[in-house]
C-alpha atoms as a PDB file:
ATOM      1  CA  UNK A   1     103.353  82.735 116.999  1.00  0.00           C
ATOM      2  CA  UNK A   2     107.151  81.788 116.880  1.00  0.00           C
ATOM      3  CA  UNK A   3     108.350  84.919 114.720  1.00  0.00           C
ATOM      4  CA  UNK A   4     108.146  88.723 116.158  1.00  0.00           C
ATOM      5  CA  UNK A   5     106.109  90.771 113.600  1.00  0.00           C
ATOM      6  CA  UNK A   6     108.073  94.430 112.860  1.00  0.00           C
ATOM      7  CA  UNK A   7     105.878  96.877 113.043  1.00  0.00           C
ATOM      8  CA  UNK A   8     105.780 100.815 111.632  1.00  0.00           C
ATOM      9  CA  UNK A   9     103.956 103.693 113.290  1.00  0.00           C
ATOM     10  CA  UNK A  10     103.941 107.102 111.529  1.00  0.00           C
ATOM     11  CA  UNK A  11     102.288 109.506 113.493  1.00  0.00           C
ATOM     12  CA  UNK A  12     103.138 113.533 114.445  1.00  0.00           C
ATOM     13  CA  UNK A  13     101.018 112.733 117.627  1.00  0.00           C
ATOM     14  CA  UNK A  14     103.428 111.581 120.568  1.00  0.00           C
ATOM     15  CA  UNK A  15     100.234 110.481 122.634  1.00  0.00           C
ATOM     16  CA  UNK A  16      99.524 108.054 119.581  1.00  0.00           C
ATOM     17  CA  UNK A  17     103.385 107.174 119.347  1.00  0.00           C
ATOM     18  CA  UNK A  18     103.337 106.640 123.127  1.00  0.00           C
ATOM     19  CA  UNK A  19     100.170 104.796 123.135  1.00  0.00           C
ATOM     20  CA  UNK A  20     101.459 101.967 120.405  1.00  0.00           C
ATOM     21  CA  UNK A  21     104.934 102.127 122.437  1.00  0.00           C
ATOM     22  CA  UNK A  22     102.891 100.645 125.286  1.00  0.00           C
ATOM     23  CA  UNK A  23     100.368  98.343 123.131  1.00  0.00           C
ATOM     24  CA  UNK A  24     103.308  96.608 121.473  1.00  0.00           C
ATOM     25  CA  UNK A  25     106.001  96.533 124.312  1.00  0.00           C
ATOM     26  CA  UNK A  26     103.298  94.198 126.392  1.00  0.00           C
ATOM     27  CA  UNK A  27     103.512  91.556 123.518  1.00  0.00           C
ATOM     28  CA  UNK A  28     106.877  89.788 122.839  1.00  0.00           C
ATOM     29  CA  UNK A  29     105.459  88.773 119.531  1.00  0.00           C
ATOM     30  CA  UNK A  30     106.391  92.528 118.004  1.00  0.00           C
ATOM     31  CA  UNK A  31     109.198  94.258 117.343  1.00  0.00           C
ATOM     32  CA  UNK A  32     108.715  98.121 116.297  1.00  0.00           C
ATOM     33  CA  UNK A  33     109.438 101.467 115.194  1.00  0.00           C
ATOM     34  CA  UNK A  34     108.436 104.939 115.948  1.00  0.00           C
ATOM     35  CA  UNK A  35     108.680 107.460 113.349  1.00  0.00           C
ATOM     36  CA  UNK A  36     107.098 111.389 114.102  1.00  0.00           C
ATOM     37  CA  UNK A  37     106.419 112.300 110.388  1.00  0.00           C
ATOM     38  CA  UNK A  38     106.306 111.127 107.309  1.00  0.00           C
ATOM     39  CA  UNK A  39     109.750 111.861 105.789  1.00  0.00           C
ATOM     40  CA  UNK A  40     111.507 109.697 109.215  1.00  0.00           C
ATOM     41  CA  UNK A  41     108.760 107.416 108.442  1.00  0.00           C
ATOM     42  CA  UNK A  42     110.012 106.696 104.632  1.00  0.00           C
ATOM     43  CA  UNK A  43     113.452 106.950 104.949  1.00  0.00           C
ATOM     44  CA  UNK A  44     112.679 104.188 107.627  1.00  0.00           C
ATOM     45  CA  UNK A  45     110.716 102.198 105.084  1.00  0.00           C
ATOM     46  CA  UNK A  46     113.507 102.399 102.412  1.00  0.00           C
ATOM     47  CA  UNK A  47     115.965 100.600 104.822  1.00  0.00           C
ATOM     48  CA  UNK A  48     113.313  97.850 105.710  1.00  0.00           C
ATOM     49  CA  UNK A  49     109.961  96.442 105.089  1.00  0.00           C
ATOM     50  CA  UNK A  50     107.751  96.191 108.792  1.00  0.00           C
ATOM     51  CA  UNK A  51     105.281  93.396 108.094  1.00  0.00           C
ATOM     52  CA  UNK A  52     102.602  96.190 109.295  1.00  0.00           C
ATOM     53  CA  UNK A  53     102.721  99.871 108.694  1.00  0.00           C
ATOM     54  CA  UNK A  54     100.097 102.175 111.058  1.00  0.00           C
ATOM     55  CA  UNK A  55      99.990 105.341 109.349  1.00  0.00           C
ATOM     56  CA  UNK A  56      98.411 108.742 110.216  1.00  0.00           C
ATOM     57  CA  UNK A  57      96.406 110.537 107.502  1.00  0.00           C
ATOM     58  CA  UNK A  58      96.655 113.931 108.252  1.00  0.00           C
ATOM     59  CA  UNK A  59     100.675 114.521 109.400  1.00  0.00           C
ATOM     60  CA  UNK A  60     102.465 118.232 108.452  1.00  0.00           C
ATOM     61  CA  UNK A  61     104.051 117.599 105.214  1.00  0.00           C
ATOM     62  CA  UNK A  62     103.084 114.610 103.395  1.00  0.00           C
ATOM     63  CA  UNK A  63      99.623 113.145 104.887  1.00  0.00           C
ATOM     64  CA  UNK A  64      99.235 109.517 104.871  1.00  0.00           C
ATOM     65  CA  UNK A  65      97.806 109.134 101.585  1.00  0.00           C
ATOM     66  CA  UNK A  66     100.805 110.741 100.557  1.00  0.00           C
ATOM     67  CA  UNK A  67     103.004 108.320 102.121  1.00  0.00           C
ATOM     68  CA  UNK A  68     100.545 105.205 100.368  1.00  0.00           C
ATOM     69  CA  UNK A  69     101.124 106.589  97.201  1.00  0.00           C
ATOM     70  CA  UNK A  70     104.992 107.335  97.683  1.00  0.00           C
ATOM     71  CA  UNK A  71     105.104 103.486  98.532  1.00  0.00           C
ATOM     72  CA  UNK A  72     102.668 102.518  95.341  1.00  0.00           C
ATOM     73  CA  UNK A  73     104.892 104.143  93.145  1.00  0.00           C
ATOM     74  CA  UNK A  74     108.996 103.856  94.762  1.00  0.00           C
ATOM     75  CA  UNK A  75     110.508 100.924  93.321  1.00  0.00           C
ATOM     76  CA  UNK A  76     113.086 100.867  96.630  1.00  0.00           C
ATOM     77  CA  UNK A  77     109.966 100.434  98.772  1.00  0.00           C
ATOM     78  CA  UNK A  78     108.459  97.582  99.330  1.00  0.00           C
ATOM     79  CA  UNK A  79     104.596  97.281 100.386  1.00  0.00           C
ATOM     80  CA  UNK A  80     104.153  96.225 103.895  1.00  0.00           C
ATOM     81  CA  UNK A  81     102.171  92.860 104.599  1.00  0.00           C
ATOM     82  CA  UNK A  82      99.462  95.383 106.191  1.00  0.00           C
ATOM     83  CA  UNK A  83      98.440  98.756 106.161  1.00  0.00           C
ATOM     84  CA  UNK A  84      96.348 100.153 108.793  1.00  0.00           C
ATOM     85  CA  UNK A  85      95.394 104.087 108.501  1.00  0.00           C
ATOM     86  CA  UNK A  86      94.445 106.053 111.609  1.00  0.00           C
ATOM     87  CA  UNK A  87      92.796 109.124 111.396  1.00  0.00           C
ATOM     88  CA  UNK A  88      90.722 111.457 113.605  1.00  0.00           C
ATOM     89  CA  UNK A  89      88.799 112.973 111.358  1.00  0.00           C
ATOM     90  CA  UNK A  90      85.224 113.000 111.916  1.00  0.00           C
ATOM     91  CA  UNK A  91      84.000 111.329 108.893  1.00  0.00           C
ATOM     92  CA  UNK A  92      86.245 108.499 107.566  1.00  0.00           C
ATOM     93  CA  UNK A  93      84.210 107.114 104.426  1.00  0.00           C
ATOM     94  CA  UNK A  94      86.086 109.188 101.898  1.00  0.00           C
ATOM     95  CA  UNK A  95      89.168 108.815 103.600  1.00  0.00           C
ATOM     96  CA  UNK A  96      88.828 104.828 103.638  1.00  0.00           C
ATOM     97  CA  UNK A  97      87.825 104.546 100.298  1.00  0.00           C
ATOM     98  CA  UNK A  98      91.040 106.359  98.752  1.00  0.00           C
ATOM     99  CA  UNK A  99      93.163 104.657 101.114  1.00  0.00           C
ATOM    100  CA  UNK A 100      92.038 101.233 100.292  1.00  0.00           C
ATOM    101  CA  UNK A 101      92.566 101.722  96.973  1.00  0.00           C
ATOM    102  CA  UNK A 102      95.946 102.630  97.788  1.00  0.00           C
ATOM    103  CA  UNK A 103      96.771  99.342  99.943  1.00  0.00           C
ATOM    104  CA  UNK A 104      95.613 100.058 102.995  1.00  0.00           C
ATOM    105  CA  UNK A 105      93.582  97.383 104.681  1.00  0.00           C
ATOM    106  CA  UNK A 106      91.849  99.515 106.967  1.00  0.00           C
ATOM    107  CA  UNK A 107      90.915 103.055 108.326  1.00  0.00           C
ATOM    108  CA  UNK A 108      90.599 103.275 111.931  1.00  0.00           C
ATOM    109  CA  UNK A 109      89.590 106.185 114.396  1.00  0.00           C
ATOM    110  CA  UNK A 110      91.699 108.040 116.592  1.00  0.00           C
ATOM    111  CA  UNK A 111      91.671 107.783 119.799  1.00  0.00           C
ATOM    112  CA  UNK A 112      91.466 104.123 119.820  1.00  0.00           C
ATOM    113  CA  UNK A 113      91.286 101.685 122.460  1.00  0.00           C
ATOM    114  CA  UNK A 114      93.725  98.872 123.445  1.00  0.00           C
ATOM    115  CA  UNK A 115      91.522  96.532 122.645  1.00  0.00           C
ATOM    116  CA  UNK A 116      90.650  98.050 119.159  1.00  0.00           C
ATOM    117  CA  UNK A 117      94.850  98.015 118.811  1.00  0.00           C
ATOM    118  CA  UNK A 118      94.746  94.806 119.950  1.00  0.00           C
ATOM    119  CA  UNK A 119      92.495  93.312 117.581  1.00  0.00           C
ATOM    120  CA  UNK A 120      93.337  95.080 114.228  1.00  0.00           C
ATOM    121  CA  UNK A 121      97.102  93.740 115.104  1.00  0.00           C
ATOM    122  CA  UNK A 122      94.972  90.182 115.662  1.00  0.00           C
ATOM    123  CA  UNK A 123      93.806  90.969 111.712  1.00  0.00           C
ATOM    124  CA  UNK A 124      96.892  92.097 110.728  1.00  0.00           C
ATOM    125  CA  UNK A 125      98.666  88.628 111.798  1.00  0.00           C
ATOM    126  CA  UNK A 126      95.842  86.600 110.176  1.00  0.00           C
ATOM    127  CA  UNK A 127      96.446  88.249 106.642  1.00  0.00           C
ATOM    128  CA  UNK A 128     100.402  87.845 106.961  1.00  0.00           C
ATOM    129  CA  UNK A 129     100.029  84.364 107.860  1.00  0.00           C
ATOM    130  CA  UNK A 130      97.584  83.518 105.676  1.00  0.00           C
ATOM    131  CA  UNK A 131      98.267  85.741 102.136  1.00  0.00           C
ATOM    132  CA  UNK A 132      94.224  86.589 102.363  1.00  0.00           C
END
């Protein structure tokens, strides 16, 4: 891949900020930024677009479904390329079903691995690249 992908994370968790810190600084393909709650995290997207957005659901404040539908509905935002959700809520079938429907091309649980980080950034790529 000749291009760095820019990439969002919006989490109130600095052990889940920390943990994408290291994921993403191992890879020269990525360029990101950190963002410990939603409102840092939308004034962020106003100024730019990341070509993939990892969002918490449940953040003090506006949650992550919050922050889908802010983006769904604020003409100054644009929708990122790809929307991963992270959540550590036991059961994450409700939660995925409302966030897909808001954009989001997957729900994933927290704690996750590298190698789960690893490959839904793999996915993420793919769908950029490819519009599917």
């Amino acid at each position: 891949m000749s291009e760095q992908l820019s990439v969002l994370v919006i989490d109130d968790d600095q052990e889940v900020l920390d943990f994408f810190q290291r994921q993403l600084s191992r890879d020269d393909s990525y360029v990101f930024h950190l963002c410990k709650d939603s409102r840092e995290g939308l004034e962020t997207l106003s100024e730019a677009t990341p070509d993939i957005l990892i969002i918490d659901w449940m953040m003090p404040g506006w949650n992550g479904i919050d922050v889908l539908r802010e983006i769904d509905k604020n003409p100054d935002i644009v929708e990122p390329g790809y929307i991963a959700m992270i959540s550590g809520a036991p059961d994450l079938e409700l939660l995925s079903m409302i966030a897909i429907e808001l954009g989001a091309a997957e729900v994933l649980p927290k704690p996750m691995t590298a190698k789960v980080a690893a490959a839904m950034l793999k996915r993420a790529e793919i769908r950029i690249a490819t519009g599917i």
